[in-house]
PDB file of N, CA and C in Angstrom:
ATOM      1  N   UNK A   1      -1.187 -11.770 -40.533  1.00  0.00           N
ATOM      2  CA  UNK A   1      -1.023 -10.592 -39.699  1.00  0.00           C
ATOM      3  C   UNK A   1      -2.360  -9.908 -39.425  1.00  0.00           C
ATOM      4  N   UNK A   2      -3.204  -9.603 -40.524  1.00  0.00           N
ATOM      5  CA  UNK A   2      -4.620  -9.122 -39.944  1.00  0.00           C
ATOM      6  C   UNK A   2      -5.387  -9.948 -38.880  1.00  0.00           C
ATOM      7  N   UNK A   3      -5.655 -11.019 -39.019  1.00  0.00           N
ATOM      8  CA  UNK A   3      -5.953 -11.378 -38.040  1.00  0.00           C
ATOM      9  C   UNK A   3      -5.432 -11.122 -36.227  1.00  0.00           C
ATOM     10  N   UNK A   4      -4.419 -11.489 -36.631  1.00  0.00           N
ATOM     11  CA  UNK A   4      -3.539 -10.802 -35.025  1.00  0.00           C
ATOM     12  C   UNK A   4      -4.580  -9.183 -35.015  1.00  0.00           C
ATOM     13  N   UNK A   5      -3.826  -8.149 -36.062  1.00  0.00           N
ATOM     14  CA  UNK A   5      -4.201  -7.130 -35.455  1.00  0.00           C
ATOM     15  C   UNK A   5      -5.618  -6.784 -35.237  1.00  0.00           C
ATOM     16  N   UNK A   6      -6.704  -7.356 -36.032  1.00  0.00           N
ATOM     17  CA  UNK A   6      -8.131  -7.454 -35.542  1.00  0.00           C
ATOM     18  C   UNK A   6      -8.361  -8.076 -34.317  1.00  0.00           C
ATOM     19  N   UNK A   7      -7.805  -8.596 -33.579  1.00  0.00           N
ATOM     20  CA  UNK A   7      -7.406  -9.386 -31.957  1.00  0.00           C
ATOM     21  C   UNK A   7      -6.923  -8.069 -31.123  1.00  0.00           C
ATOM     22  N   UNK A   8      -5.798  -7.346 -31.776  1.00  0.00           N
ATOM     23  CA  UNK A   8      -5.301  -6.200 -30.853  1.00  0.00           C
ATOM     24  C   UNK A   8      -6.388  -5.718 -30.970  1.00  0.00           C
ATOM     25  N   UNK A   9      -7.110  -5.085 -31.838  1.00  0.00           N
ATOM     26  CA  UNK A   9      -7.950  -3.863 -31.958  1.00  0.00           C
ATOM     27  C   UNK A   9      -9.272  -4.293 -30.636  1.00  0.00           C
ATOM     28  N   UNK A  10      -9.762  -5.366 -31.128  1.00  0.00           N
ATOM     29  CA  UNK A  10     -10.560  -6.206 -30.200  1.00  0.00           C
ATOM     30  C   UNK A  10     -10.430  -5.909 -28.619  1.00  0.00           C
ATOM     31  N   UNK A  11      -9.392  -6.585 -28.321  1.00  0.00           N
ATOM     32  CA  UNK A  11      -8.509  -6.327 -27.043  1.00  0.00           C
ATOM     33  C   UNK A  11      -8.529  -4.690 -26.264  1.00  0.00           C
ATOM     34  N   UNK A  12      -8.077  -4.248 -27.432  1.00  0.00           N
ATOM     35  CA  UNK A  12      -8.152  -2.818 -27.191  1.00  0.00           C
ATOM     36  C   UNK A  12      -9.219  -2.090 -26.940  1.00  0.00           C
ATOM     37  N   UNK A  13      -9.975  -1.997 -27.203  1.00  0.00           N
ATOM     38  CA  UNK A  13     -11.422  -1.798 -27.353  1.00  0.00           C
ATOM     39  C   UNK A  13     -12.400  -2.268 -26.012  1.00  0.00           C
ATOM     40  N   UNK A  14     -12.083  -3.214 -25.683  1.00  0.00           N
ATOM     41  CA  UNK A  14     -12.719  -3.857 -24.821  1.00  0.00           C
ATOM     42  C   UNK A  14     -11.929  -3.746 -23.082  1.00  0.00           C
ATOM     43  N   UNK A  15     -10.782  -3.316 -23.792  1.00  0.00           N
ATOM     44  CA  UNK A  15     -10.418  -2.762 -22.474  1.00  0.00           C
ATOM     45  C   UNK A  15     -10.385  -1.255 -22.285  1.00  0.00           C
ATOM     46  N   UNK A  16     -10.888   0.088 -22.793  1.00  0.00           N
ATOM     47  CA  UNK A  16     -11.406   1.229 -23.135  1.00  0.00           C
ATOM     48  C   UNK A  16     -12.400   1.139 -22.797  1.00  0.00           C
ATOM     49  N   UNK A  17     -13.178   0.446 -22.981  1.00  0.00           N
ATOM     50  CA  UNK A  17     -14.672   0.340 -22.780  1.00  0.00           C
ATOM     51  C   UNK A  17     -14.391  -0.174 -21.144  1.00  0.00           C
ATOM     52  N   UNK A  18     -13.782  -1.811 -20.785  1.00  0.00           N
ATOM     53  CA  UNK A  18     -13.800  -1.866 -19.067  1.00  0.00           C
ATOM     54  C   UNK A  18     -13.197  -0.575 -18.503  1.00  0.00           C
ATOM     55  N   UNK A  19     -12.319   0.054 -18.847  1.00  0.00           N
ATOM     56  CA  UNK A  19     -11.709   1.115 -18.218  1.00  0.00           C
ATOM     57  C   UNK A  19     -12.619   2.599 -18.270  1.00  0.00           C
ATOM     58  N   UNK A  20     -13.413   2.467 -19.211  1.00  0.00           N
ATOM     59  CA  UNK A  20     -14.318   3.677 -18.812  1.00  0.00           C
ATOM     60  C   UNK A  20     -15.444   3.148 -17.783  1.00  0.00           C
ATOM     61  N   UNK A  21     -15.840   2.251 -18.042  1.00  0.00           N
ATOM     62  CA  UNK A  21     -16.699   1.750 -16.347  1.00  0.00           C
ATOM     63  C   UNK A  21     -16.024   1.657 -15.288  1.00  0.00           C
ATOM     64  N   UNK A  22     -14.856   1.848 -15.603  1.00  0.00           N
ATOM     65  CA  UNK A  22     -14.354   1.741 -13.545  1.00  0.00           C
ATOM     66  C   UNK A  22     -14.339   3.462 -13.495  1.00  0.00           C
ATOM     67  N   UNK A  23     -13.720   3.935 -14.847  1.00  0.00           N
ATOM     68  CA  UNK A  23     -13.836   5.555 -14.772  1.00  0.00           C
ATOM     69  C   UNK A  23     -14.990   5.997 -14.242  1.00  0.00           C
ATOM     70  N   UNK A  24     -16.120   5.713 -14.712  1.00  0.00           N
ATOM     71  CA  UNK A  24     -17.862   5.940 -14.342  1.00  0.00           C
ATOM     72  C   UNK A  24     -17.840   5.667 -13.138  1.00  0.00           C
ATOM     73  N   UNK A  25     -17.490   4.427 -12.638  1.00  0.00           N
ATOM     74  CA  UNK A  25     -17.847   4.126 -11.016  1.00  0.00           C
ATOM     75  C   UNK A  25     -17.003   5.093 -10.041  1.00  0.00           C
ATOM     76  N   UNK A  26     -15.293   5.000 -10.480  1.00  0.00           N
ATOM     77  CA  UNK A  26     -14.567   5.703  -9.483  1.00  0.00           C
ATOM     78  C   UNK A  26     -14.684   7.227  -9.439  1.00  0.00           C
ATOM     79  N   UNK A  27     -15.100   7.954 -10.996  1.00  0.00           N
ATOM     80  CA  UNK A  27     -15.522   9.486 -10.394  1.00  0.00           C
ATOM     81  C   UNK A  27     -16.769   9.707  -9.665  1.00  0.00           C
ATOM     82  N   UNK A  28     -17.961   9.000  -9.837  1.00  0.00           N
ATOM     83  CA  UNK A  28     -19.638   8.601  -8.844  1.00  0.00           C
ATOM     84  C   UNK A  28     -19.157   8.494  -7.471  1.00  0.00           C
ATOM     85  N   UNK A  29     -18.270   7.314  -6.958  1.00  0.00           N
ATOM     86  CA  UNK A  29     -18.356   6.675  -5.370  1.00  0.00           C
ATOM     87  C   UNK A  29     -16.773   7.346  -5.105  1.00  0.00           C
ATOM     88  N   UNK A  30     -16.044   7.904  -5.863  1.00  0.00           N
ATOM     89  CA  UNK A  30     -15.030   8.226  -4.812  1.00  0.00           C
ATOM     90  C   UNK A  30     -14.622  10.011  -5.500  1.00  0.00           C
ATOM     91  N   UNK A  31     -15.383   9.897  -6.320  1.00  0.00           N
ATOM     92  CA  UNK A  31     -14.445  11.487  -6.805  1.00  0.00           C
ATOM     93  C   UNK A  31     -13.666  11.410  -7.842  1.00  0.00           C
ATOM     94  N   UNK A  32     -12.604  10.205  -7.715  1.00  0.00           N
ATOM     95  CA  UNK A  32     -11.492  10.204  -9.018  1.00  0.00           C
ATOM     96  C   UNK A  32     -11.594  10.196  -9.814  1.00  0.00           C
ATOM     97  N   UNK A  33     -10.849  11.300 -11.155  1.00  0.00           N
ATOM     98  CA  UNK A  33     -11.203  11.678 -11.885  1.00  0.00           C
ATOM     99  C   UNK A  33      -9.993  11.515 -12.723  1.00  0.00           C
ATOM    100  N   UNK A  34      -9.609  10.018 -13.684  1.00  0.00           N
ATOM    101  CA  UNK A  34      -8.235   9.873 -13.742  1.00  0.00           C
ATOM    102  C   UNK A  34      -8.873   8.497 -14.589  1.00  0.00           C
ATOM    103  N   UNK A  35      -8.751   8.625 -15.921  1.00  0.00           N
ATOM    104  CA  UNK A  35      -9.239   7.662 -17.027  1.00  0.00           C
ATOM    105  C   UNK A  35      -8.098   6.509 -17.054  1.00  0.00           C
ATOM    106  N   UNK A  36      -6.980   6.919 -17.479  1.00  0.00           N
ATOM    107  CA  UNK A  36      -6.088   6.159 -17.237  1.00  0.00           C
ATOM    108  C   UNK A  36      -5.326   5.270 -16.407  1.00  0.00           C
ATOM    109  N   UNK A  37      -5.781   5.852 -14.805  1.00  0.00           N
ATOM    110  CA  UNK A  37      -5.797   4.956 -13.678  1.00  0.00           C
ATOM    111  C   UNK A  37      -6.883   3.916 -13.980  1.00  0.00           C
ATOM    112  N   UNK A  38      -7.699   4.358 -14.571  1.00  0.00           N
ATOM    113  CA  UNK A  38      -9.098   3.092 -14.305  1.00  0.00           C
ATOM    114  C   UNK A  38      -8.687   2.059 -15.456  1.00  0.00           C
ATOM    115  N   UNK A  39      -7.699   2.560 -16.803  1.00  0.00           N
ATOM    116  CA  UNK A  39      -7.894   1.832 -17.898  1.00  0.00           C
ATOM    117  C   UNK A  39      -6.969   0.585 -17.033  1.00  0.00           C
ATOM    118  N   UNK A  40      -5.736   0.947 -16.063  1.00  0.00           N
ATOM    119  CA  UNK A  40      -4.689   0.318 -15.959  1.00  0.00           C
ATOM    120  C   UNK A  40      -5.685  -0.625 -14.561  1.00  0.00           C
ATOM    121  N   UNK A  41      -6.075   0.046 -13.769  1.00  0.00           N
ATOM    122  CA  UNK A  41      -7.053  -0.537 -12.938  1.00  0.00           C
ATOM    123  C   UNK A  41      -8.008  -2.178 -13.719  1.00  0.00           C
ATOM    124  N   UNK A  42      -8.555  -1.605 -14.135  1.00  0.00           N
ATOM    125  CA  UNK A  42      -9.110  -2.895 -15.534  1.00  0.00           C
ATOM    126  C   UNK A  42      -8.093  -3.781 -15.978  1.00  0.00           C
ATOM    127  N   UNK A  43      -6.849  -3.331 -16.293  1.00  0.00           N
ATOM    128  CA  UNK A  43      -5.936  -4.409 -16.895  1.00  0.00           C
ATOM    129  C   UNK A  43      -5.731  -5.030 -15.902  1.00  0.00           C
ATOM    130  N   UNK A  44      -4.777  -4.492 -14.222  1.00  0.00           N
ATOM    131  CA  UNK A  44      -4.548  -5.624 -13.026  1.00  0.00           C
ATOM    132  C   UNK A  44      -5.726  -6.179 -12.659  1.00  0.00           C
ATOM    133  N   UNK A  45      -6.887  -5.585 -12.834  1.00  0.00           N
ATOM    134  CA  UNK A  45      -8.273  -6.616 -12.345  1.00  0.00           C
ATOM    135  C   UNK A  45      -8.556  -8.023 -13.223  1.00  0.00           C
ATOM    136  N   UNK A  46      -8.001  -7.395 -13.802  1.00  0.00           N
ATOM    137  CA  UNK A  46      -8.124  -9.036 -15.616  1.00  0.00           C
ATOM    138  C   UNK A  46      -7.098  -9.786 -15.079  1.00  0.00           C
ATOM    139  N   UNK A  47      -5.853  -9.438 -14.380  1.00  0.00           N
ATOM    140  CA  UNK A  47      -4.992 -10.426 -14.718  1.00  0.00           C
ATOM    141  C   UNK A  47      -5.450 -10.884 -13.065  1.00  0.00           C
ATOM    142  N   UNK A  48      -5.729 -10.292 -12.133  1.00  0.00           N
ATOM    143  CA  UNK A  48      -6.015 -10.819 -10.816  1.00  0.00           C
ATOM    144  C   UNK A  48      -7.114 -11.693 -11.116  1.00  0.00           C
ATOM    145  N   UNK A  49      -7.731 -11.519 -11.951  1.00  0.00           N
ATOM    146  CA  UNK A  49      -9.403 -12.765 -12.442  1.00  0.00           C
ATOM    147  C   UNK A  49      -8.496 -13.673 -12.835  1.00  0.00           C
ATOM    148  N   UNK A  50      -7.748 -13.333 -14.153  1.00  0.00           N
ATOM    149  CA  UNK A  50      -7.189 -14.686 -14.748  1.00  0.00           C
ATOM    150  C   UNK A  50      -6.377 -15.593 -13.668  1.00  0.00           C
ATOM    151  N   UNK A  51      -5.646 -15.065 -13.152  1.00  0.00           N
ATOM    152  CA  UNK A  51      -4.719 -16.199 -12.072  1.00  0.00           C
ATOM    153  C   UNK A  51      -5.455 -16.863 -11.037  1.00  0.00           C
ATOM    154  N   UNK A  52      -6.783 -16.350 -11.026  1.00  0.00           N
ATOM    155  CA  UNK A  52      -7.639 -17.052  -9.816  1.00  0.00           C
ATOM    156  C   UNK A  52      -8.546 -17.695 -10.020  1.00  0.00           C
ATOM    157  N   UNK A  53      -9.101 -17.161 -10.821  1.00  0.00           N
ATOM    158  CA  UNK A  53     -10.498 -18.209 -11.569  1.00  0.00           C
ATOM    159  C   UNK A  53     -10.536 -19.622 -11.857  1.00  0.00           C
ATOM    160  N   UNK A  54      -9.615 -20.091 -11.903  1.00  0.00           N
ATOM    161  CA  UNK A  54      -9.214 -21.541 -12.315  1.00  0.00           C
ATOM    162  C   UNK A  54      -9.518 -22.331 -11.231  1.00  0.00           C
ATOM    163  N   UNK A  55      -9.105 -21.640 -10.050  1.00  0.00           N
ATOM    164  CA  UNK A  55      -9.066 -22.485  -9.041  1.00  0.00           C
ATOM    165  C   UNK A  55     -10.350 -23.205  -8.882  1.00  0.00           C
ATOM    166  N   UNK A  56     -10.059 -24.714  -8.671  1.00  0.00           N
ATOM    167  CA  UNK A  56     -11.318 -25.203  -8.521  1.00  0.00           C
ATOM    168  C   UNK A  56     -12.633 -24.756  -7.415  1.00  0.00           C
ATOM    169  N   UNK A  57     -13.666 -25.632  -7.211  1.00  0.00           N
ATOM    170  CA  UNK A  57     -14.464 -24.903  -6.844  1.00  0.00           C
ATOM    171  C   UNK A  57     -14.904 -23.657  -6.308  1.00  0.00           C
ATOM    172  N   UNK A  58     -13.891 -22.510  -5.679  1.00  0.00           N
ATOM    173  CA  UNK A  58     -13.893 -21.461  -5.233  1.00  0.00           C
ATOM    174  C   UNK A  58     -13.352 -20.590  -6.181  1.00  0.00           C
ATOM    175  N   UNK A  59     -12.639 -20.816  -7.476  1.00  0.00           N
ATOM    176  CA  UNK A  59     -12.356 -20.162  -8.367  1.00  0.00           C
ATOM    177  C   UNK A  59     -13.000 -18.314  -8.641  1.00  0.00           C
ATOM    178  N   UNK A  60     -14.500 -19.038  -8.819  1.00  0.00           N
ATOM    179  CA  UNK A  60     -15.193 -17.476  -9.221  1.00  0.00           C
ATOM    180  C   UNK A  60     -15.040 -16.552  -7.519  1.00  0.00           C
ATOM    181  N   UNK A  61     -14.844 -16.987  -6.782  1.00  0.00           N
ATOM    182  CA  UNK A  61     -15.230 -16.344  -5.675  1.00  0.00           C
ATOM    183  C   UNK A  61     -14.196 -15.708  -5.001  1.00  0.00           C
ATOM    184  N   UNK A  62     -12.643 -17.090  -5.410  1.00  0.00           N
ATOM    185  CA  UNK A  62     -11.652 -15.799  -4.858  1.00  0.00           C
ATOM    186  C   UNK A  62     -11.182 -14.973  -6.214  1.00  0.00           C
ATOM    187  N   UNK A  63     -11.308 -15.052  -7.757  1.00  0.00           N
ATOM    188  CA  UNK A  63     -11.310 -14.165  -8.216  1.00  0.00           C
ATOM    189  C   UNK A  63     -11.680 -13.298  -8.400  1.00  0.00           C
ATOM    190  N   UNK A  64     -13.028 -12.920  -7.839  1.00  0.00           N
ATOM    191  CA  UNK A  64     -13.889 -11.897  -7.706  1.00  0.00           C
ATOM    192  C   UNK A  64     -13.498 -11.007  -6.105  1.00  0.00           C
ATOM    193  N   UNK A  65     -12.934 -11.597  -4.968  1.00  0.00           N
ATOM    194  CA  UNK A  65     -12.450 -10.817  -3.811  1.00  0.00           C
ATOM    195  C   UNK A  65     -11.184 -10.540  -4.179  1.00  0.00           C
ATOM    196  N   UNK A  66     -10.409 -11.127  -5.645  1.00  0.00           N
ATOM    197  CA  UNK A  66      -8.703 -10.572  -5.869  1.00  0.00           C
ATOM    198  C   UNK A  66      -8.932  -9.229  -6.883  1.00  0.00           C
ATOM    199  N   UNK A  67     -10.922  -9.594  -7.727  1.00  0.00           N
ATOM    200  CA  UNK A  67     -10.459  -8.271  -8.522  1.00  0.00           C
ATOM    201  C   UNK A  67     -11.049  -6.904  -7.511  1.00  0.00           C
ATOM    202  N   UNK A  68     -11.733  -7.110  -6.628  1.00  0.00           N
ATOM    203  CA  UNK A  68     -11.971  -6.268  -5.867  1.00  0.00           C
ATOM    204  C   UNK A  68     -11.004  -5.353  -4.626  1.00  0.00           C
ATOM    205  N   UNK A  69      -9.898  -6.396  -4.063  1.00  0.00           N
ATOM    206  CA  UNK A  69      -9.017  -6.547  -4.123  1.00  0.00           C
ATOM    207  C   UNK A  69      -8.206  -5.076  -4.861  1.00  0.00           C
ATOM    208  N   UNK A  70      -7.931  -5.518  -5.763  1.00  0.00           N
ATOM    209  CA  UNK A  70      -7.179  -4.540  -6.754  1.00  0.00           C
ATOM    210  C   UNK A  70      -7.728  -3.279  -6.871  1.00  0.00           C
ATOM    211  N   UNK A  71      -9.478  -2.823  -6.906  1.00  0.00           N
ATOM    212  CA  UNK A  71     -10.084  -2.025  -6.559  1.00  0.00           C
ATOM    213  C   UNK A  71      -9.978  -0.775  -5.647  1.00  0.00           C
ATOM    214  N   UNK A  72      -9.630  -1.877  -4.875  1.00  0.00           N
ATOM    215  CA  UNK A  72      -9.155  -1.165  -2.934  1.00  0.00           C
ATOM    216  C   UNK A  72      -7.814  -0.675  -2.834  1.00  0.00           C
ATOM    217  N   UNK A  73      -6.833  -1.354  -4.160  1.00  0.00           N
ATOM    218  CA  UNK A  73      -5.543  -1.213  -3.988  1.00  0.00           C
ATOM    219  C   UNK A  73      -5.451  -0.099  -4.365  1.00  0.00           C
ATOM    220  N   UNK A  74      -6.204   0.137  -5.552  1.00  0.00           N
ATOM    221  CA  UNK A  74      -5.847   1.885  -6.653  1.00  0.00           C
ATOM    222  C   UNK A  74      -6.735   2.653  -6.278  1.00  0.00           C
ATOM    223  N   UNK A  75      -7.884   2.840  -5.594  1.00  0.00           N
ATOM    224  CA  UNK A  75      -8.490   3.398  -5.321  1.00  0.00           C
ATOM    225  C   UNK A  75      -8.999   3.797  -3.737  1.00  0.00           C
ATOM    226  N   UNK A  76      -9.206   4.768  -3.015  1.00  0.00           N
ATOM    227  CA  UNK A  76      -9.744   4.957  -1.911  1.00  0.00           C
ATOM    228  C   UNK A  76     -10.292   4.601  -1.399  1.00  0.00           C
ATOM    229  N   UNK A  77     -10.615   3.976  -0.012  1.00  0.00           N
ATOM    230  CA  UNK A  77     -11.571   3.589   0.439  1.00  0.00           C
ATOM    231  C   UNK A  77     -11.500   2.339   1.062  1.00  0.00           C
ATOM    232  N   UNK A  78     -12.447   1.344   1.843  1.00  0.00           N
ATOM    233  CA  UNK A  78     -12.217   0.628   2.598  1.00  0.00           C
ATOM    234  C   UNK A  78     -12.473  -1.132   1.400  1.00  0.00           C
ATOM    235  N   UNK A  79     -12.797  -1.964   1.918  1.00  0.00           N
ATOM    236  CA  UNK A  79     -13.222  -2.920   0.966  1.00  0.00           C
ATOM    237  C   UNK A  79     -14.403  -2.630   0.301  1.00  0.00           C
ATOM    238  N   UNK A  80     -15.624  -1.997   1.712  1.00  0.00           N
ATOM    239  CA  UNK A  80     -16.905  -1.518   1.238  1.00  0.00           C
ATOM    240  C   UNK A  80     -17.174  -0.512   0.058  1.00  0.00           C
ATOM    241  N   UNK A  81     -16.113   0.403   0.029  1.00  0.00           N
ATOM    242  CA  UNK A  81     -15.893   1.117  -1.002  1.00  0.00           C
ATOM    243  C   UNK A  81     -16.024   0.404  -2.196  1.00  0.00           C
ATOM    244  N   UNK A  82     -14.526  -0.432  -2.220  1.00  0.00           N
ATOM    245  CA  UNK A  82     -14.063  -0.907  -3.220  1.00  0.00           C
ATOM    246  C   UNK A  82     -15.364  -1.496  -4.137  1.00  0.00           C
ATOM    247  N   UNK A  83     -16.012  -2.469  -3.007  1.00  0.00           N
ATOM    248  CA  UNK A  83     -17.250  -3.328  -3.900  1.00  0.00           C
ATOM    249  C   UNK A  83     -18.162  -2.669  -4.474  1.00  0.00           C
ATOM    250  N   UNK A  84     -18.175  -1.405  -3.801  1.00  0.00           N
ATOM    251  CA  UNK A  84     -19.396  -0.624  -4.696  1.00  0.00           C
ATOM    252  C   UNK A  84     -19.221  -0.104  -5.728  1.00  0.00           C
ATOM    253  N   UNK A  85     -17.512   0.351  -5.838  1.00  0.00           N
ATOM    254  CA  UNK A  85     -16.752   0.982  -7.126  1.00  0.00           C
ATOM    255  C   UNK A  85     -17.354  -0.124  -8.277  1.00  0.00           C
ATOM    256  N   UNK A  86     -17.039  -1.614  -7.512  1.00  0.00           N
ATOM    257  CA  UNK A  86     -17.203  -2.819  -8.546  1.00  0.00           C
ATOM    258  C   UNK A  86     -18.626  -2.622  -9.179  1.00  0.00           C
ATOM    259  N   UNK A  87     -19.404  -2.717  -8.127  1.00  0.00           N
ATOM    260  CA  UNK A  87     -21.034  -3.352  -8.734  1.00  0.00           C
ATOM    261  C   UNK A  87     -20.818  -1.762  -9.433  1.00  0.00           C
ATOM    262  N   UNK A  88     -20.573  -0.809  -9.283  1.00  0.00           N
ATOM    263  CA  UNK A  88     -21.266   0.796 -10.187  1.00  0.00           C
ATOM    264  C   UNK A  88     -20.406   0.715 -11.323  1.00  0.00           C
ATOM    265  N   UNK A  89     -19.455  -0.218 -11.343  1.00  0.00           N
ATOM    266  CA  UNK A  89     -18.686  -0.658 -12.612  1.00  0.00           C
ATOM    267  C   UNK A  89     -18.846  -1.531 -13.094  1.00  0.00           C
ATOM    268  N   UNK A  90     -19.903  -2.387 -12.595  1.00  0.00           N
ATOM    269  CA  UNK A  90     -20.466  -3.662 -13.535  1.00  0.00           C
ATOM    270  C   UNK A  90     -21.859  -3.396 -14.310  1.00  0.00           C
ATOM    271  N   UNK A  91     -22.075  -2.496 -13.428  1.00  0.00           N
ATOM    272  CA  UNK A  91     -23.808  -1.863 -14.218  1.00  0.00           C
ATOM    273  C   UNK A  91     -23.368  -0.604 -15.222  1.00  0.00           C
ATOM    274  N   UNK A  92     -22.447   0.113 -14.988  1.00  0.00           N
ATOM    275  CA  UNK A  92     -21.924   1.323 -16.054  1.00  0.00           C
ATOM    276  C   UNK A  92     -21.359   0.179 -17.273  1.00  0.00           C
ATOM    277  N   UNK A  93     -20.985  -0.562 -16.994  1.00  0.00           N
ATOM    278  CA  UNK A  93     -20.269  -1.508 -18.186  1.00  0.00           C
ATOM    279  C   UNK A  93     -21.372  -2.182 -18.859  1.00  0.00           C
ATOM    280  N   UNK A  94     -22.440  -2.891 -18.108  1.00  0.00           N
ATOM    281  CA  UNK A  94     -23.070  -3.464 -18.788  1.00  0.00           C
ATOM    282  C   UNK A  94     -24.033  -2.337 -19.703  1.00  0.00           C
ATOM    283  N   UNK A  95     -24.388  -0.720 -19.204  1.00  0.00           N
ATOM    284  CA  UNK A  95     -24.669   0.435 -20.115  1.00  0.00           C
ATOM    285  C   UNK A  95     -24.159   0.303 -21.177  1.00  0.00           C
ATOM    286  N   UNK A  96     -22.839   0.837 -20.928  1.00  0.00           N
ATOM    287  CA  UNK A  96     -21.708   1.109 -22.300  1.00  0.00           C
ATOM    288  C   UNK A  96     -22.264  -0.194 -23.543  1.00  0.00           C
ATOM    289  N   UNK A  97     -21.832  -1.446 -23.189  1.00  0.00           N
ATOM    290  CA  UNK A  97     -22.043  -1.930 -23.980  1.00  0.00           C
ATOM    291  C   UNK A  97     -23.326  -2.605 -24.479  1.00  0.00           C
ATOM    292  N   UNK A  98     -24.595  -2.373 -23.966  1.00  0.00           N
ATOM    293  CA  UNK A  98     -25.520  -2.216 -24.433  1.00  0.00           C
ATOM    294  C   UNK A  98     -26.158  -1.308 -25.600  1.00  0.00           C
ATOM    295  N   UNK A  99     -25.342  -0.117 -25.328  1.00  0.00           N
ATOM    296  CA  UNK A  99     -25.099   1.127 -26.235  1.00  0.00           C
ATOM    297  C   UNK A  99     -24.201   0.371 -27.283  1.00  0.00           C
ATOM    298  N   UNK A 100     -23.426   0.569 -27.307  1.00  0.00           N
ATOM    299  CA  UNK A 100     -22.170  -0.288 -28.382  1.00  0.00           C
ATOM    300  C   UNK A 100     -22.780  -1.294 -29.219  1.00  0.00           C
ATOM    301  N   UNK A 101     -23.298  -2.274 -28.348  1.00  0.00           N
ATOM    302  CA  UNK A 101     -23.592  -3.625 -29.310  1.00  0.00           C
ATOM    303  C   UNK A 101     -25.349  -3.788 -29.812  1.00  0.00           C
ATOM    304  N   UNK A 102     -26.020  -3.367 -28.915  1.00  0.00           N
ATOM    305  CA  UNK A 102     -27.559  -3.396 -29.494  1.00  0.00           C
ATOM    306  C   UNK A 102     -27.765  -1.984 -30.685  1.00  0.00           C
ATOM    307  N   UNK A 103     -27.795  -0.568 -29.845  1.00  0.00           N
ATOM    308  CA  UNK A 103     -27.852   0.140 -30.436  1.00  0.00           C
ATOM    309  C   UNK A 103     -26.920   0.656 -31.566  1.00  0.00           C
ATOM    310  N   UNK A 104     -25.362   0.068 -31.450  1.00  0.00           N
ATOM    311  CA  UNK A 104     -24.412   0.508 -32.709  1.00  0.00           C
ATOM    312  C   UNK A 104     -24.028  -0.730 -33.615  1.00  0.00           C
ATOM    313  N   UNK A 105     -24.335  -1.427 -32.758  1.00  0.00           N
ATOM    314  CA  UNK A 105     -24.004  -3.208 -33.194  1.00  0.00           C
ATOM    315  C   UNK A 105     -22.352  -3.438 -33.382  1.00  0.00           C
ATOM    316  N   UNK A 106     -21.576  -3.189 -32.418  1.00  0.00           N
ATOM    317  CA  UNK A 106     -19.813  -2.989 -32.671  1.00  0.00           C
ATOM    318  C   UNK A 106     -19.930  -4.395 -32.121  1.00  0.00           C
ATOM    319  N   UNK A 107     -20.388  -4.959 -31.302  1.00  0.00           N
ATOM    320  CA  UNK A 107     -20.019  -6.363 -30.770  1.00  0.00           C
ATOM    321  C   UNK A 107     -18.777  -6.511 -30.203  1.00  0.00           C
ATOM    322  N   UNK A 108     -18.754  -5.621 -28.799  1.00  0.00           N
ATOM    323  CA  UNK A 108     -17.251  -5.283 -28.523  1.00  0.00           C
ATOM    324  C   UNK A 108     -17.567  -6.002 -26.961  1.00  0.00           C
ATOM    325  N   UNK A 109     -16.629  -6.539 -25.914  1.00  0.00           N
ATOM    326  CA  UNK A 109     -16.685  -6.342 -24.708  1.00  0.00           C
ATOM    327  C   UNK A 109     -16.314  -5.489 -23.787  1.00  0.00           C
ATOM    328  N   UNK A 110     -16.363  -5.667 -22.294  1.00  0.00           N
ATOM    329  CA  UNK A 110     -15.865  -4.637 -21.700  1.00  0.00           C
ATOM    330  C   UNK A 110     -14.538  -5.810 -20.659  1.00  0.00           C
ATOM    331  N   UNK A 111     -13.229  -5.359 -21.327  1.00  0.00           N
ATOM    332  CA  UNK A 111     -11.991  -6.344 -20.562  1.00  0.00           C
ATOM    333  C   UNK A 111     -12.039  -5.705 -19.348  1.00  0.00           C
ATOM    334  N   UNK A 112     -12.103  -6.355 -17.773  1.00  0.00           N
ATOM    335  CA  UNK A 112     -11.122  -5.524 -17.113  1.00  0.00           C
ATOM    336  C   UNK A 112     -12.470  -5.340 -15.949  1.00  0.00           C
ATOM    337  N   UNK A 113     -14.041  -6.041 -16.293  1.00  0.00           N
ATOM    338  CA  UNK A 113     -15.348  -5.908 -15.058  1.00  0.00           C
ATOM    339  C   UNK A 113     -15.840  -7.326 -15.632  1.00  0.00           C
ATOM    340  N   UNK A 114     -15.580  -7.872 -14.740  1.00  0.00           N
ATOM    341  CA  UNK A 114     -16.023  -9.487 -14.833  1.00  0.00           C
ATOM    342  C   UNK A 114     -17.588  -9.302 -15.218  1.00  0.00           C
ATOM    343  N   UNK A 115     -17.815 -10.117 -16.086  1.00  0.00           N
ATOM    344  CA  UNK A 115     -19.242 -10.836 -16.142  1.00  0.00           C
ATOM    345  C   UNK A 115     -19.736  -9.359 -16.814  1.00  0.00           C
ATOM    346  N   UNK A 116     -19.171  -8.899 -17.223  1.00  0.00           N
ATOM    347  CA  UNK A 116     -19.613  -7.739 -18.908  1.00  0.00           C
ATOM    348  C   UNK A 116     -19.275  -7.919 -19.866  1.00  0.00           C
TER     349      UNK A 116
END
């Protein structure tokens, strides 16, 4: 059983952490100010990566326009929006956990901003 729950905690954690980088990006580029939209935002962006990524050779590319995609869905704005929400949520994420893992050493990810 510990093991499992050191997996939840993991899990958990790492999606808190992706969900405060979309938080960072979406109150910066759109205003919204709503933690819990972004945590749940992060979870449909994970599962829109997971169902697409596989696909052969275009894999990374339409999973990356499905998690952006999802971006545009919960949040305001046009696609152009959306992508910028992304990249200001891939650089706030890659912050966070630079903080976290160099400077605190938690060795956590961020679930929920591809390629953090």
């Amino acid at each position: 059983m510990a093991p499992f729950t050191g997996s939840l905690v993991a899990f958990l954690v790492a999606l808190l952490v992706g969900g405060l980088a979309i938080f960072i990006s979406a109150k910066l580029v759109v205003g919204v100010d709503d933690y819990s939209h972004a945590v749940i935002t992060g979870l449909l962006g994970a599962v829109a990566w997971a169902l697409t990524s596989w696909i052969p050779l275009l894999g990374p590319i339409v999973a990356l326009i499905a998690w952006v995609w999802v971006i545009k869905w919960r949040y305001p704005g046009d696609w152009g929006t959306a992508a910028v929400i992304g990249l200001v949520a891939w650089l706030a994420a890659l912050g966070i956990l630079f903080v976290l893992n160099s400077v605190l050493g938690l060795g956590v990810g961020a679930f929920g901003v591809p390629g953090a």
